[in-house]
Protein backbone atom coordinates (compact mmCIF):
# COMPACT_ATOMS: atom_id res chain seq x y z
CA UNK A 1 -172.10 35.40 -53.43
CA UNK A 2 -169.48 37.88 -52.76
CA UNK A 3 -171.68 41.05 -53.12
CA UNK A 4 -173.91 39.16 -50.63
CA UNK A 5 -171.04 38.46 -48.18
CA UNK A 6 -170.98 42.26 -46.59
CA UNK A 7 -174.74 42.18 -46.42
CA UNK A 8 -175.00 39.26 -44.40
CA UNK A 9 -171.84 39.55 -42.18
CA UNK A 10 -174.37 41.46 -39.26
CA UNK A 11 -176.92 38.56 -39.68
CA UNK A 12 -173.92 36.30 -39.67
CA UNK A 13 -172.52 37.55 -36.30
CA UNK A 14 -175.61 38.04 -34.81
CA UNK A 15 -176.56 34.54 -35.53
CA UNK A 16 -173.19 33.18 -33.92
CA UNK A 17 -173.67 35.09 -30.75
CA UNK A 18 -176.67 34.20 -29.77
CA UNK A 19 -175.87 30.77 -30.61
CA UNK A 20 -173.15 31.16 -28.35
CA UNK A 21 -175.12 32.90 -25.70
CA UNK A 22 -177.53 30.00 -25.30
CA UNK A 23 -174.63 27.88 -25.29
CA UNK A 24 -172.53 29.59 -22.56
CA UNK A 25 -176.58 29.44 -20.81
CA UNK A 26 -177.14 25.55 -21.27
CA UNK A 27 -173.43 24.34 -20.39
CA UNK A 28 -174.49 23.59 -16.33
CA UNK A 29 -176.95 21.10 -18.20
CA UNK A 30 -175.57 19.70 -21.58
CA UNK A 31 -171.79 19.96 -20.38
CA UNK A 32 -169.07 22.74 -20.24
CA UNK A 33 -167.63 20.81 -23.34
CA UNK A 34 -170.35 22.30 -26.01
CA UNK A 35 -168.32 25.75 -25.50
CA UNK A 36 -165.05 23.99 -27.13
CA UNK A 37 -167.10 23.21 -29.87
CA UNK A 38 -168.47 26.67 -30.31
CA UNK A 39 -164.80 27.92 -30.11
CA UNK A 40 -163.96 26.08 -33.15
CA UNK A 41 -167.11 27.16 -35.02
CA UNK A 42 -166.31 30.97 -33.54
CA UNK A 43 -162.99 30.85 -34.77
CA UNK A 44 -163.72 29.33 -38.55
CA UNK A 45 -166.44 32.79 -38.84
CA UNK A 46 -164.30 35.32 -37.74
CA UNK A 47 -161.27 34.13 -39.74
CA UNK A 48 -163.66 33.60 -42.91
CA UNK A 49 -163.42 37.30 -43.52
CA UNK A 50 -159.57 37.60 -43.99
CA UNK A 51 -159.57 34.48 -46.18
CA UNK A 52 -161.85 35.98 -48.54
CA UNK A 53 -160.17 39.20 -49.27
CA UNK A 54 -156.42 36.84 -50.13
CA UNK A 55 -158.12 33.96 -51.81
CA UNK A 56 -158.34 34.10 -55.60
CA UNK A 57 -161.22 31.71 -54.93
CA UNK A 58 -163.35 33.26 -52.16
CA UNK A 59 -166.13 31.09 -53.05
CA UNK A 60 -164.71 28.15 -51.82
CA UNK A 61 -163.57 29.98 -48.84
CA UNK A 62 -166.96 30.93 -48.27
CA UNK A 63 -168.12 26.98 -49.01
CA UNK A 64 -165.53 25.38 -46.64
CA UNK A 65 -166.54 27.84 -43.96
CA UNK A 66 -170.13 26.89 -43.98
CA UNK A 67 -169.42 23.10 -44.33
CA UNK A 68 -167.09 23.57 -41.40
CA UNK A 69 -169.94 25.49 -39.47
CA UNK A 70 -172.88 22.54 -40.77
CA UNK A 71 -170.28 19.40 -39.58
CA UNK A 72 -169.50 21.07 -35.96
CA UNK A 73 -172.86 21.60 -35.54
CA UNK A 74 -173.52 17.99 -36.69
CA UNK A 75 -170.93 16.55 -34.23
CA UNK A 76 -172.85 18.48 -31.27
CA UNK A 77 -176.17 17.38 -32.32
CA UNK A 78 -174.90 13.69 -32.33
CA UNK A 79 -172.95 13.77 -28.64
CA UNK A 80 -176.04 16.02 -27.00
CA UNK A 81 -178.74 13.78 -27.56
CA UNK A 82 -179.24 13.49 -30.78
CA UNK A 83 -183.21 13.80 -31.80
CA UNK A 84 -183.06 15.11 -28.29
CA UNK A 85 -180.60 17.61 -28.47
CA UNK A 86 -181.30 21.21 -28.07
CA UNK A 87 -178.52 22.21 -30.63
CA UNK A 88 -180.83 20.64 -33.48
CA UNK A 89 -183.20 23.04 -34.66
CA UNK A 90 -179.51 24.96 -35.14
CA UNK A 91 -178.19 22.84 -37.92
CA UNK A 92 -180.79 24.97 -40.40
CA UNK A 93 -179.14 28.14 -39.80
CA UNK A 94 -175.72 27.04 -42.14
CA UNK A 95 -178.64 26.26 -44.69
CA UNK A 96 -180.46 29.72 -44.75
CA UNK A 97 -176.90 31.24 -44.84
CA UNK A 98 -176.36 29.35 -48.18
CA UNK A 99 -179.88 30.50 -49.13
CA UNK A 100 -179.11 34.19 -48.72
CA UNK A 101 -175.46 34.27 -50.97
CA UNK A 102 -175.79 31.88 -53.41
CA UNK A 103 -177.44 30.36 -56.89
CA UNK A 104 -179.98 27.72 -56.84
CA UNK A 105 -177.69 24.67 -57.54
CA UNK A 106 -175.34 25.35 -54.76
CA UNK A 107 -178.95 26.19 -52.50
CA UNK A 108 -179.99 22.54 -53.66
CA UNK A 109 -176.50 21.05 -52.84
CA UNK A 110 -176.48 23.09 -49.11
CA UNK A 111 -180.05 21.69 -48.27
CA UNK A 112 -179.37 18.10 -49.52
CA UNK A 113 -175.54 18.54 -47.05
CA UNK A 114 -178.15 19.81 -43.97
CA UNK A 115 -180.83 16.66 -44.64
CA UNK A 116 -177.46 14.56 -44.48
CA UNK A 117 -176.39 15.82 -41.74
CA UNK A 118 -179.49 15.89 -39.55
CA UNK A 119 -180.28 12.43 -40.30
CA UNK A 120 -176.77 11.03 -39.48
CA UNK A 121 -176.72 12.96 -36.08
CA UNK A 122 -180.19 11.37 -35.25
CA UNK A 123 -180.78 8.32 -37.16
CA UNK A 124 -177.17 6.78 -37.36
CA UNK A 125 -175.76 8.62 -33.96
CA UNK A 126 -179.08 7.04 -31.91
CA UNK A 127 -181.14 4.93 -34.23
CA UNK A 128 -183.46 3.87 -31.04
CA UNK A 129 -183.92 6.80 -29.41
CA UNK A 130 -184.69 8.70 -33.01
CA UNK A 131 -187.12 5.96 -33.88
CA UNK A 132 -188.77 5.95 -30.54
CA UNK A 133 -189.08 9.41 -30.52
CA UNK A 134 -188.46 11.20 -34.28
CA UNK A 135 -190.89 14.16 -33.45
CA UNK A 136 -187.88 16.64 -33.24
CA UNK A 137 -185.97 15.23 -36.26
CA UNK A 138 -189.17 15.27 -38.28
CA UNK A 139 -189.92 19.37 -37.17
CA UNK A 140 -186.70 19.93 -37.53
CA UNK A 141 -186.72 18.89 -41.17
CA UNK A 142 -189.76 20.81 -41.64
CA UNK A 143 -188.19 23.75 -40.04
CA UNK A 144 -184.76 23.28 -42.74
CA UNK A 145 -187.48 23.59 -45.84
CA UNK A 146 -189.53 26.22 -44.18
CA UNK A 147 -186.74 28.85 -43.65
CA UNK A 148 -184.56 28.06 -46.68
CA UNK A 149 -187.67 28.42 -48.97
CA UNK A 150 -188.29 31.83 -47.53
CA UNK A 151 -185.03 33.23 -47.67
CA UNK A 152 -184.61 31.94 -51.26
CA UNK A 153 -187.54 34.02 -52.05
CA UNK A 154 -186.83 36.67 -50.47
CA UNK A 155 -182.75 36.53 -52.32
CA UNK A 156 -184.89 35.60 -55.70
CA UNK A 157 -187.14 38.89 -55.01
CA UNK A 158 -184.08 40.89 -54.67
CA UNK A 159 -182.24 39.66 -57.91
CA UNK A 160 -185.22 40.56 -59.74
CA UNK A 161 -185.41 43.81 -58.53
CA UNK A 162 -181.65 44.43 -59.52
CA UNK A 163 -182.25 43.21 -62.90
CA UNK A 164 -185.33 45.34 -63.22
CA UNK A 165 -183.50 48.58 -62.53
CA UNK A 166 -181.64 50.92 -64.54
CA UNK A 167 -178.25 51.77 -62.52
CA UNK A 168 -175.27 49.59 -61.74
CA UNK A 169 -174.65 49.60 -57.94
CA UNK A 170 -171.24 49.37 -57.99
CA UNK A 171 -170.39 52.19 -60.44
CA UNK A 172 -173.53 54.26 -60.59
CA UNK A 173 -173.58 53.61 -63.94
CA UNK A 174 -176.20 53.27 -66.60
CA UNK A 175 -177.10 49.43 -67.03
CA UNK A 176 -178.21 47.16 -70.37
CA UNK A 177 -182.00 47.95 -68.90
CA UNK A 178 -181.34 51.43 -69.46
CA UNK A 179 -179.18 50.37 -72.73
CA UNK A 180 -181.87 48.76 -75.06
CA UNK A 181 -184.68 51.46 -74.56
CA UNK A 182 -181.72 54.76 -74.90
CA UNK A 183 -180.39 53.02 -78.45
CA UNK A 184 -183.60 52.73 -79.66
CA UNK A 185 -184.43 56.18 -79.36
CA UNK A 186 -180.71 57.03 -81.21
CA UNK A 187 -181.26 55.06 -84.09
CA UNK A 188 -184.63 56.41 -84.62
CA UNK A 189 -183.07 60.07 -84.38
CA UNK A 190 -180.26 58.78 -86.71
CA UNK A 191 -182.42 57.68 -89.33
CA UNK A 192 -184.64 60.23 -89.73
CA UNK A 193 -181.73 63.49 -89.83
CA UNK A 194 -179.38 60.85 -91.29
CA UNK A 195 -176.72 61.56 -88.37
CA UNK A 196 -174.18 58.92 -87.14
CA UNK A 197 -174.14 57.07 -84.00
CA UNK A 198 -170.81 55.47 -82.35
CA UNK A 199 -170.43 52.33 -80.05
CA UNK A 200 -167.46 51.72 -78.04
CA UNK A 201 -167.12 48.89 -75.92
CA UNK A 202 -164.14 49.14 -73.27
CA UNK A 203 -162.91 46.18 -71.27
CA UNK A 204 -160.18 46.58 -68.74
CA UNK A 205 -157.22 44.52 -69.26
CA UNK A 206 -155.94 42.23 -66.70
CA UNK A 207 -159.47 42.52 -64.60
CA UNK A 208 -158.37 38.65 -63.39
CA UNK A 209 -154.82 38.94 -62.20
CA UNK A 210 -156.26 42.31 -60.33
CA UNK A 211 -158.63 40.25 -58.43
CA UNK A 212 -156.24 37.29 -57.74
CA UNK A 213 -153.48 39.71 -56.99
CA UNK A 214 -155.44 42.47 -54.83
CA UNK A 215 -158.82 41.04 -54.06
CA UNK A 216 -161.91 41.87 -55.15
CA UNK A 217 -162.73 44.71 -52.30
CA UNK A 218 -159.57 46.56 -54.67
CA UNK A 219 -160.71 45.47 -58.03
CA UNK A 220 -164.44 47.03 -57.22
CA UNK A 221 -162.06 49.81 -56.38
CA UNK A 222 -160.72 49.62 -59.90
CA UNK A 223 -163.72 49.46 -61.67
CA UNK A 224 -165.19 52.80 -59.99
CA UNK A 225 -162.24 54.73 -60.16
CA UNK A 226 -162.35 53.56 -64.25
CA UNK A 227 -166.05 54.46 -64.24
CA UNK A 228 -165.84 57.67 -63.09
CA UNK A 229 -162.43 58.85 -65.27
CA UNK A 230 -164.60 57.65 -68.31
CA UNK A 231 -167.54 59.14 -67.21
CA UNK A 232 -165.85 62.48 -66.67
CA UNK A 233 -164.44 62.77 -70.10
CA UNK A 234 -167.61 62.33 -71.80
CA UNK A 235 -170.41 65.56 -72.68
CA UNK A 236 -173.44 65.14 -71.04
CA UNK A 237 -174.85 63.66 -74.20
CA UNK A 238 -172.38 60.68 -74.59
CA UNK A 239 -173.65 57.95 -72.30
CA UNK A 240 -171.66 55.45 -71.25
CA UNK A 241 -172.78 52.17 -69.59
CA UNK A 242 -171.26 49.25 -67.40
CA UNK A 243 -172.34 45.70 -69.62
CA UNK A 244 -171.29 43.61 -66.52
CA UNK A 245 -167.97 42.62 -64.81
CA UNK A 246 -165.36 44.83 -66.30
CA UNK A 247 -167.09 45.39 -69.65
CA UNK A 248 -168.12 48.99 -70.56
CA UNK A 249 -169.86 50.47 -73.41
CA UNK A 250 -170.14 53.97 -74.75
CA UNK A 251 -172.78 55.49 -77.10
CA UNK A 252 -171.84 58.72 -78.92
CA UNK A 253 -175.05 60.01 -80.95
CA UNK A 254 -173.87 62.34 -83.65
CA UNK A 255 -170.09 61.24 -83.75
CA UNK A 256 -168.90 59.87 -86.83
CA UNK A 257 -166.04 56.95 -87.23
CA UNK A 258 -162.95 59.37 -87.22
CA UNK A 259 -164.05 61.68 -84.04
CA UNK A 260 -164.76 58.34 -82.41
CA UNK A 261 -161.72 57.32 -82.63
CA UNK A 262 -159.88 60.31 -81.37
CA UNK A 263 -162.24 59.83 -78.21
CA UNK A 264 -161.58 56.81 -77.79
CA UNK A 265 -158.11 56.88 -77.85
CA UNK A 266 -158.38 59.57 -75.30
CA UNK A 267 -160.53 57.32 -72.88
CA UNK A 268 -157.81 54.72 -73.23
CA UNK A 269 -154.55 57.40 -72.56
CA UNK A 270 -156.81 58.43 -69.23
CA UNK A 271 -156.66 55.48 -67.53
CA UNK A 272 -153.79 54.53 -68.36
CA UNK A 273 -152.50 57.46 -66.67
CA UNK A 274 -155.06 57.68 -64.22
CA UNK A 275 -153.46 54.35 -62.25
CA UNK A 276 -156.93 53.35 -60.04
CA UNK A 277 -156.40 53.16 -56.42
CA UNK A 278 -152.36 53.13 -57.52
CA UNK A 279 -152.62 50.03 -59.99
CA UNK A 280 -151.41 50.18 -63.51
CA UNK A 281 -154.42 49.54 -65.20
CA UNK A 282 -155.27 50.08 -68.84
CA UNK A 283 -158.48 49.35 -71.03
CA UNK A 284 -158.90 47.82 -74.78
CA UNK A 285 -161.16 49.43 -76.61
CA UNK A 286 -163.34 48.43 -79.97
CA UNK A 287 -165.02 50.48 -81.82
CA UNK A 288 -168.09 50.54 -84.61
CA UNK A 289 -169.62 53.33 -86.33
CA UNK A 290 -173.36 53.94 -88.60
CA UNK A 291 -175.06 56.15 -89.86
CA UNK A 292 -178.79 56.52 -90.92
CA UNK A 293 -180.54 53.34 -91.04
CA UNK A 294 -177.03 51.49 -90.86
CA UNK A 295 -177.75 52.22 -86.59
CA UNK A 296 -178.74 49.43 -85.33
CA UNK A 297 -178.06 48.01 -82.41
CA UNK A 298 -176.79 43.88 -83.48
CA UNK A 299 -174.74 45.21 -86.39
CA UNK A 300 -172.66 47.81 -84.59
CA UNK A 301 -172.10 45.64 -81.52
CA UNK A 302 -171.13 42.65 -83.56
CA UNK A 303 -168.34 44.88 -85.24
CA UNK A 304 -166.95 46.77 -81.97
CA UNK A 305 -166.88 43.27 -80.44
CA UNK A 306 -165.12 41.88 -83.19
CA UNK A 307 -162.51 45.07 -82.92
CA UNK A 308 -162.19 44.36 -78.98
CA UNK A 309 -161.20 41.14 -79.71
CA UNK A 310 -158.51 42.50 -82.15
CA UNK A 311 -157.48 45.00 -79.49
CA UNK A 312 -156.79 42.42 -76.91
CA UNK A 313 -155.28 39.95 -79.35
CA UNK A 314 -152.38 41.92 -80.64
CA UNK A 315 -151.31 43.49 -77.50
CA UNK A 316 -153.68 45.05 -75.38
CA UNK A 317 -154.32 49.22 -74.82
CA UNK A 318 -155.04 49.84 -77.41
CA UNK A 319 -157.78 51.22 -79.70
CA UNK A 320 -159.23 49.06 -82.65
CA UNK A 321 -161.38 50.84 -85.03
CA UNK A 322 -163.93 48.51 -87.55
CA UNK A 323 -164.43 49.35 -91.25
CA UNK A 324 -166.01 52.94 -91.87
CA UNK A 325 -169.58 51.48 -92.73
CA UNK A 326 -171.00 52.27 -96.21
CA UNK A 327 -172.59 55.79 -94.87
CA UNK A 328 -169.29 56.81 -93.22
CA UNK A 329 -167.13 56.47 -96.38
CA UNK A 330 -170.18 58.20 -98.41
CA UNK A 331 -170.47 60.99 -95.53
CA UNK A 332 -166.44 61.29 -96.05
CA UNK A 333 -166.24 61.34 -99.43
CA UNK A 334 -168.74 64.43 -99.09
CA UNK A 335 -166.74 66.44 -96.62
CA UNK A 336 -163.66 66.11 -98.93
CA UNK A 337 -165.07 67.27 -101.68
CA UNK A 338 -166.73 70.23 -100.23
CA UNK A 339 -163.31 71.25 -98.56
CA UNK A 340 -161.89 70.75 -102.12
CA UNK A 341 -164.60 73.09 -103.39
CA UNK A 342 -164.19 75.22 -100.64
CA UNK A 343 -160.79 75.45 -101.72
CA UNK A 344 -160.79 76.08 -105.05
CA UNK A 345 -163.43 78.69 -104.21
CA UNK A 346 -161.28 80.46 -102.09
């Protein structure tokens, strides 16, 4: 619902102008008082903006804002005329708002507020003149299901599409759709020249208190600031990924347990010294390592999960390394003994 917000702020004031155009038109007829009205609703949009960059919980700024807008609208509709009154067809717009920004229950609960509140603005304001004459209640009611169905497909269209592509659109990132396929591909490679494959999964520390403490305009901030120092410390063949909020995970194809843990641990002293947009921000990091046939993708994420949690649970910023799997204590013990050989050799 916040992504959405920017996209339909244009609609948004577009919406409320003309609205208030028609308004400032039909006042010689309906009555100089509608504009008051208006001025309240005009006031609750353009405030709705600042609210929702300093609330910790800008979806119930964004709630009580359309509420606010559905109710005013209500109270015209009921002194105007009621089933007669030209602001009626106007109580859908609040609806296709909700329809644009949010999930399906709160598109349910936004359509069942609308019915309510045409109904008592008709019905309950002017029972007699609604019953004598319901044919604008009724299309009204037709037109409430007509445009929120559309604009629900239309948002349901686009949320497929997003999880049907490959990059995050925040970050630029690599996404899980680009994950599943790319790891595949590695542990084939890994099993058949018996090479190692590291997974590190990074989550910021403190992501919350950012977002309470900054907003979420500055925490996006954060998180592409963090993308791109991590990015930029990795070759070209290390491929990192965004899982989702402020989870991150890295894939290192030929990297063993001990040189994943030296780049890890230089991921996390980046950001801590990077400071995003001037915040002291650090990351946790867990780690898991395979080789061969031990790559696969369940098994490894299991254990670097397992050593985030470890990470964040004694302290934070730190990097938490799981067990050297079977192949990585074999492919050890081999490099120690032929430096010993080596050794004795020279």
């Amino acid at each position: 619902m916040v992504d959405a917000n920017a996209r339909v702020r244009t609609i948004r004031l577009v919406g409320a102008g003309a609205v208030g155009a028609a308004l400032l038109a039909m006042a010689p007829w309906v009555g100089w008082w509608v504009l008051i009205l208006f001025g309240l609703t005009a006031v609750n949009l353009v405030s709705v903006e600042r609210r929702l960059t300093r609330s910790a919980h800008p979806e119930r700024v964004s709630a009580w804002a359309i509420v606010t807008t559905l109710l005013v609208l209500g109270v015209g509709v009921a002194l105007s005329g009621g089933p007669h009154s030209p602001a009626l067809p106007w109580t859908v717009l609040p609806a296709g708002i909700v329809a644009a920004r949010c999930r399906p229950q709160v598109v349910i609960a936004g359509l069942a507020l609308t019915v309510a509140v045409i109904l008592l603005s008709t019905i309950a304001a002017h029972p007699a003149a609604t019953v004598n004459d319901p044919v604008a209640a009724i299309a009204t009611l037709a037109l409430l299901a007509g445009v929120v169905s559309i604009v629900w497909a239309l948002q349901a269209a686009e949320l497929h599409h997003r999880d049907e592509a490959i990059l995050d659109p925040l970050t630029g990132l690599l996404n899980r759709h680009a994950l599943l396929p790319r790891f595949i591909e590695l542990s084939h490679q890994a099993r058949l020249a018996s090479q190692p494959v590291c997974m590190v999964l990074c989550d910021v520390d403190g992501f919350k208190a950012i977002n309470d403490e900054h907003g979420h305009d500055r925490g996006d901030a954060v998180l592409r600031d963090i993308a791109y120092e991590l990015r930029k410390r990795l070759r070209s063949f290390e491929l990192i990924y965004r899982l989702g909020g402020e989870e991150f995970l890295i894939l290192l194809p030929g990297i063993g347990h001990a040189a994943g843990r030296e780049i890890a641990e230089r991921l996390r002293a980046c950001i801590e010294h990077a400071r995003p947009t001037g915040i002291r921000t650090t990351i946790s990091l867990g780690l898991s390592a395979g080789r061969g046939g031990e790559v696969e993708y369940d098994s490894l994420f299991k254990a670097a999960d397992e050593a985030l949690y470890e990470a964040k649970r004694t302290g934070r910023n730190r990097v938490v390394a799981a067990p050297p799997s079977s192949g990585e204590l074999e492919a050890q013990a081999s490099t120690v003994d032929e430096a010993s050989l080596a050794a004795l050799v020279g």
